[in-house]
Protein backbone atom coordinates (compact mmCIF):
# COMPACT_ATOMS: atom_id res chain seq x y z
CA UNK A 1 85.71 125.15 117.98
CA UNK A 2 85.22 128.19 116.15
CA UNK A 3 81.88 127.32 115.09
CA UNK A 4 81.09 126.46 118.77
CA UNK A 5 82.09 129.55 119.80
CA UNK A 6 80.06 131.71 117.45
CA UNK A 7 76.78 130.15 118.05
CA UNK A 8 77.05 130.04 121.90
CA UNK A 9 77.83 134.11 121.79
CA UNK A 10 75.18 136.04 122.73
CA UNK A 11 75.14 140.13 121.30
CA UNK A 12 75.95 142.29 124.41
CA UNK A 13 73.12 144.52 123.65
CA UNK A 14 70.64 141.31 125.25
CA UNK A 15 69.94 141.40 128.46
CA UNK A 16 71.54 138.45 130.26
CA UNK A 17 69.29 135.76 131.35
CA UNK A 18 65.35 134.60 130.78
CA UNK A 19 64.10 131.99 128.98
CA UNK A 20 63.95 133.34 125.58
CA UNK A 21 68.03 134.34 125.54
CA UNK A 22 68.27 130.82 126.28
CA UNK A 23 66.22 129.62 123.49
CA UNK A 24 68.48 131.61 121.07
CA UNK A 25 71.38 130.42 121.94
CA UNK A 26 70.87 126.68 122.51
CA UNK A 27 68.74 127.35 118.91
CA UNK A 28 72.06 129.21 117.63
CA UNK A 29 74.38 126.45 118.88
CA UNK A 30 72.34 123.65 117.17
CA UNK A 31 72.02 125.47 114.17
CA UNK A 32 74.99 126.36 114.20
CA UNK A 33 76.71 122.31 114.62
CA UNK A 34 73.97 121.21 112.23
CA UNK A 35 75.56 123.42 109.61
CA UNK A 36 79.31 121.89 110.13
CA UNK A 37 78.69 119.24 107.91
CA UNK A 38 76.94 120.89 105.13
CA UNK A 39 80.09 123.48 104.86
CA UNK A 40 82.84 121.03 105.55
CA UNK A 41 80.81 119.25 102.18
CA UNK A 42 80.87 122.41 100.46
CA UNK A 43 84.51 123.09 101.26
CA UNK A 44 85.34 119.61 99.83
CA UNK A 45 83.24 120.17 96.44
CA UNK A 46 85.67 123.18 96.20
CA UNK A 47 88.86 121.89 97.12
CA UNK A 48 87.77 119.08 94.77
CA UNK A 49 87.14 121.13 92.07
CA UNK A 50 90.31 123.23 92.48
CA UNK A 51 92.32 120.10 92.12
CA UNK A 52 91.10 119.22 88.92
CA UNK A 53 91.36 123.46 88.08
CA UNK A 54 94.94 122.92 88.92
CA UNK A 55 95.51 119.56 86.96
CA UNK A 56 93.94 120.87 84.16
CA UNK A 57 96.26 123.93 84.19
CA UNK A 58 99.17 121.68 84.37
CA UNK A 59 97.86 119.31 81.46
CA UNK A 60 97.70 122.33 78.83
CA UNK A 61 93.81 122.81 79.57
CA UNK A 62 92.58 119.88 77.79
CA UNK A 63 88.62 120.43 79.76
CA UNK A 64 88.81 124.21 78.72
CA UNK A 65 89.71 123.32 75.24
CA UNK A 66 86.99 120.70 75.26
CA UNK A 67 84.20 122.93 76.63
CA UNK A 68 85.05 126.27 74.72
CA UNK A 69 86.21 124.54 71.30
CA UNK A 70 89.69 126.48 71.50
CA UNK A 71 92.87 125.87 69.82
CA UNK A 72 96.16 125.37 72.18
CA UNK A 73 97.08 128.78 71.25
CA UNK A 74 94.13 130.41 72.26
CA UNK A 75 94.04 128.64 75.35
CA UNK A 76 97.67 129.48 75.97
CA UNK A 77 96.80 133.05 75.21
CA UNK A 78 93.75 133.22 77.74
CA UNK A 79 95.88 131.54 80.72
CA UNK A 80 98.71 134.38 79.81
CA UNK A 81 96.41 137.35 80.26
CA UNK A 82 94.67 136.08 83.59
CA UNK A 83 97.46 134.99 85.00
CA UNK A 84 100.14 137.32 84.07
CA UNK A 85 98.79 139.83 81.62
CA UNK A 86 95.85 141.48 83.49
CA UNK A 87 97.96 142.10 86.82
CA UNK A 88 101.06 142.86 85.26
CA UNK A 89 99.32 145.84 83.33
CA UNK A 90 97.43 146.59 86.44
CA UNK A 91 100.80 146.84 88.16
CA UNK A 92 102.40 149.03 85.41
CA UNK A 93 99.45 151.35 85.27
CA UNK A 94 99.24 151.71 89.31
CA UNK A 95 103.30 152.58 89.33
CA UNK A 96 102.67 155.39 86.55
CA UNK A 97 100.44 156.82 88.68
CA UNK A 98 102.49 156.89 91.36
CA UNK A 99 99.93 155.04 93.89
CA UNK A 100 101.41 154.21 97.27
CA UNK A 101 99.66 150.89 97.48
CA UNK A 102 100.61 149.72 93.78
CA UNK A 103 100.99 146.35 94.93
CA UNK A 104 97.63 145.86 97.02
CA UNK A 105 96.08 147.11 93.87
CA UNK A 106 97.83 144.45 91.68
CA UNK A 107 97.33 141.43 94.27
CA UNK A 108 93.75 141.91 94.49
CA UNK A 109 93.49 141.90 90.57
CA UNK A 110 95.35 139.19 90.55
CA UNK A 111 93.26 137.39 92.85
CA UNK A 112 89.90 138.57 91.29
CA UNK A 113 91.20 137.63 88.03
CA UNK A 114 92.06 134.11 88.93
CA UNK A 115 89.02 133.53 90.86
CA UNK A 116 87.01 134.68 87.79
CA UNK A 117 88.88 131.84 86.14
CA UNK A 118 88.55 129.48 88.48
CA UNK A 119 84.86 129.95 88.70
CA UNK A 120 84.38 130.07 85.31
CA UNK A 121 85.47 126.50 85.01
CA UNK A 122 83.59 125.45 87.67
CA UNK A 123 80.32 126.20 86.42
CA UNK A 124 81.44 124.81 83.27
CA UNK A 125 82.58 121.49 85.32
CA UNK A 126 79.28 121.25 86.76
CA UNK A 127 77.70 122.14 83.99
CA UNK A 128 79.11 119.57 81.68
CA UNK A 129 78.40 117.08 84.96
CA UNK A 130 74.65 118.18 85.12
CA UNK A 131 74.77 117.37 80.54
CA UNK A 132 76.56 114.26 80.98
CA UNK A 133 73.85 113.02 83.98
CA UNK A 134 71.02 113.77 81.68
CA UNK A 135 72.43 112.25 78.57
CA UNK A 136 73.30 109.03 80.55
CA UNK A 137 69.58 109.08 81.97
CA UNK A 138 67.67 109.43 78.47
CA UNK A 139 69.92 106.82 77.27
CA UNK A 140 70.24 103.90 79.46
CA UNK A 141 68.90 100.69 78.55
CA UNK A 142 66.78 100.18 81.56
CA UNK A 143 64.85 103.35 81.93
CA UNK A 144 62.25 103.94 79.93
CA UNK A 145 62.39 107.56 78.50
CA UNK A 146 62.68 108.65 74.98
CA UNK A 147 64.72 111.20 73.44
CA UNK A 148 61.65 113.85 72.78
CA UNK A 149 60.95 113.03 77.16
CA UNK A 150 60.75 116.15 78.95
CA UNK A 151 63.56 117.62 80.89
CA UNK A 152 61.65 117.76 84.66
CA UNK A 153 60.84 113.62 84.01
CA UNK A 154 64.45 113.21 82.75
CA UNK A 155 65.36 115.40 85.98
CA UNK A 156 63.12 113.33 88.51
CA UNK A 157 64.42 110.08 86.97
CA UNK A 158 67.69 111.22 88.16
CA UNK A 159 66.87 112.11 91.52
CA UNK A 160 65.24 108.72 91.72
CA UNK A 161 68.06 106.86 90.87
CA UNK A 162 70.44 108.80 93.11
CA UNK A 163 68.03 108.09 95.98
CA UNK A 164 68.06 104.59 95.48
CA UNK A 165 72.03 104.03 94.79
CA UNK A 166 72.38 106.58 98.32
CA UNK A 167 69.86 105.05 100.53
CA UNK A 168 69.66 101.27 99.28
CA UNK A 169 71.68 98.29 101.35
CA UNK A 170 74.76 96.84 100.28
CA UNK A 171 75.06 92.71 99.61
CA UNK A 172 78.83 91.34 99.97
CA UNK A 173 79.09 88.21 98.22
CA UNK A 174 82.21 85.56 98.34
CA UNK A 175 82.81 83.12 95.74
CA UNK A 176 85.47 80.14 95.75
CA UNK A 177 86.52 79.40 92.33
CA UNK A 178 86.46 75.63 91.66
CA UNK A 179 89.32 73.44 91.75
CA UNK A 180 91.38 76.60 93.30
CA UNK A 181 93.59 73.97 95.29
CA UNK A 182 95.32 72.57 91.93
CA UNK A 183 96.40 76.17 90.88
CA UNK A 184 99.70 76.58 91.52
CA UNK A 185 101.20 78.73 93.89
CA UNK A 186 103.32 82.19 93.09
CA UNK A 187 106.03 80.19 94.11
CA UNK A 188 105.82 77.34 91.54
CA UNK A 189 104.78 79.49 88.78
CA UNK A 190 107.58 81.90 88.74
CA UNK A 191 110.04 78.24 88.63
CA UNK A 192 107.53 77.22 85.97
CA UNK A 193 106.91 74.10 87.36
């Protein structure tokens, strides 16, 4: 509704009525609802993603570790400072100087701090994604690229195959096993009969 409401305002500052007002704004509302989909996407990439930032948190970091080759100590260590450690020292620095809004201070460093986190292991999510999709591509039995292949064929190949797994049909198939009527029933195996 919000989005509906946006693109069917029109600035105060244009005159009311006329044919090209009306263009903008039936332009501005289409754009507008064509865009609901892309962002509702986007917001479920992220949401996604923050899951697994969560999870991973709560599992003693065992992507971060992977990805930056830490020990548990150092991981422990980083998690400390951007979670507690940065704001905390934020927070005792702002009450030495005696600001009035100490604690806006320290909740938006708090916030920037774990958003630099979080966004950090993002781009190392996708990134190890975007590794993994080329590594599966140059190695797969049925494609035919080598090792030495060049990363924009490797690259197309991909896009290729996503095309065809996103836009291809889907076959259902039922089989009946044979002789499935002298297999006994749940009932007659748990007697052992």
């Amino acid at each position: 509704v919000c989005f509906l409401r946006a693109a069917s305002a029109v600035p105060p500052a244009w005159p009311r009525g006329g044919r090209w007002i009306d263009f903008l704004r039936i332009t501005q509302f289409f754009g507008t609802l064509f865009a609901i989909p892309i962002f509702i996407y986007g917001l479920g990439t992220v949401m996604s993603i923050a899951s697994t930032f969560v999870a991973d948190i709560w599992a003693g970091h065992p992507f971060i570790k992977n990805v930056t080759k830490w020990d548990d100590v150092g991981a422990e260590w980083m998690t400390f400072l951007i979670f507690l450690g940065i704001p905390l020292s934020t927070m005792i620095i702002t009450l030495f100087i005696q600001t009035d809004s100490w604690w806006d201070i320290t909740a938006l460093i708090w916030f920037y701090s774990v958003f630099a986190f979080f966004l950090s292991f993002a781009i190392g999510t996708i990134y190890m994604e975007i590794v993994g999709c080329i590594h599966l591509v140059r190695r797969h039995p049925s494609i035919s690229l080598s090792e030495s292949s060049p990363l924009t064929s490797v690259v197309y190949r991909s896009f290729l195959i996503r095309q065809a797994q996103k836009l291809s049909g889907v076959r259902h198939r039922s089989y009946i096993a044979a002789h499935a009527r002298d297999m006994p029933t749940s009932k007659e195996y748990a007697e052992g009969d």
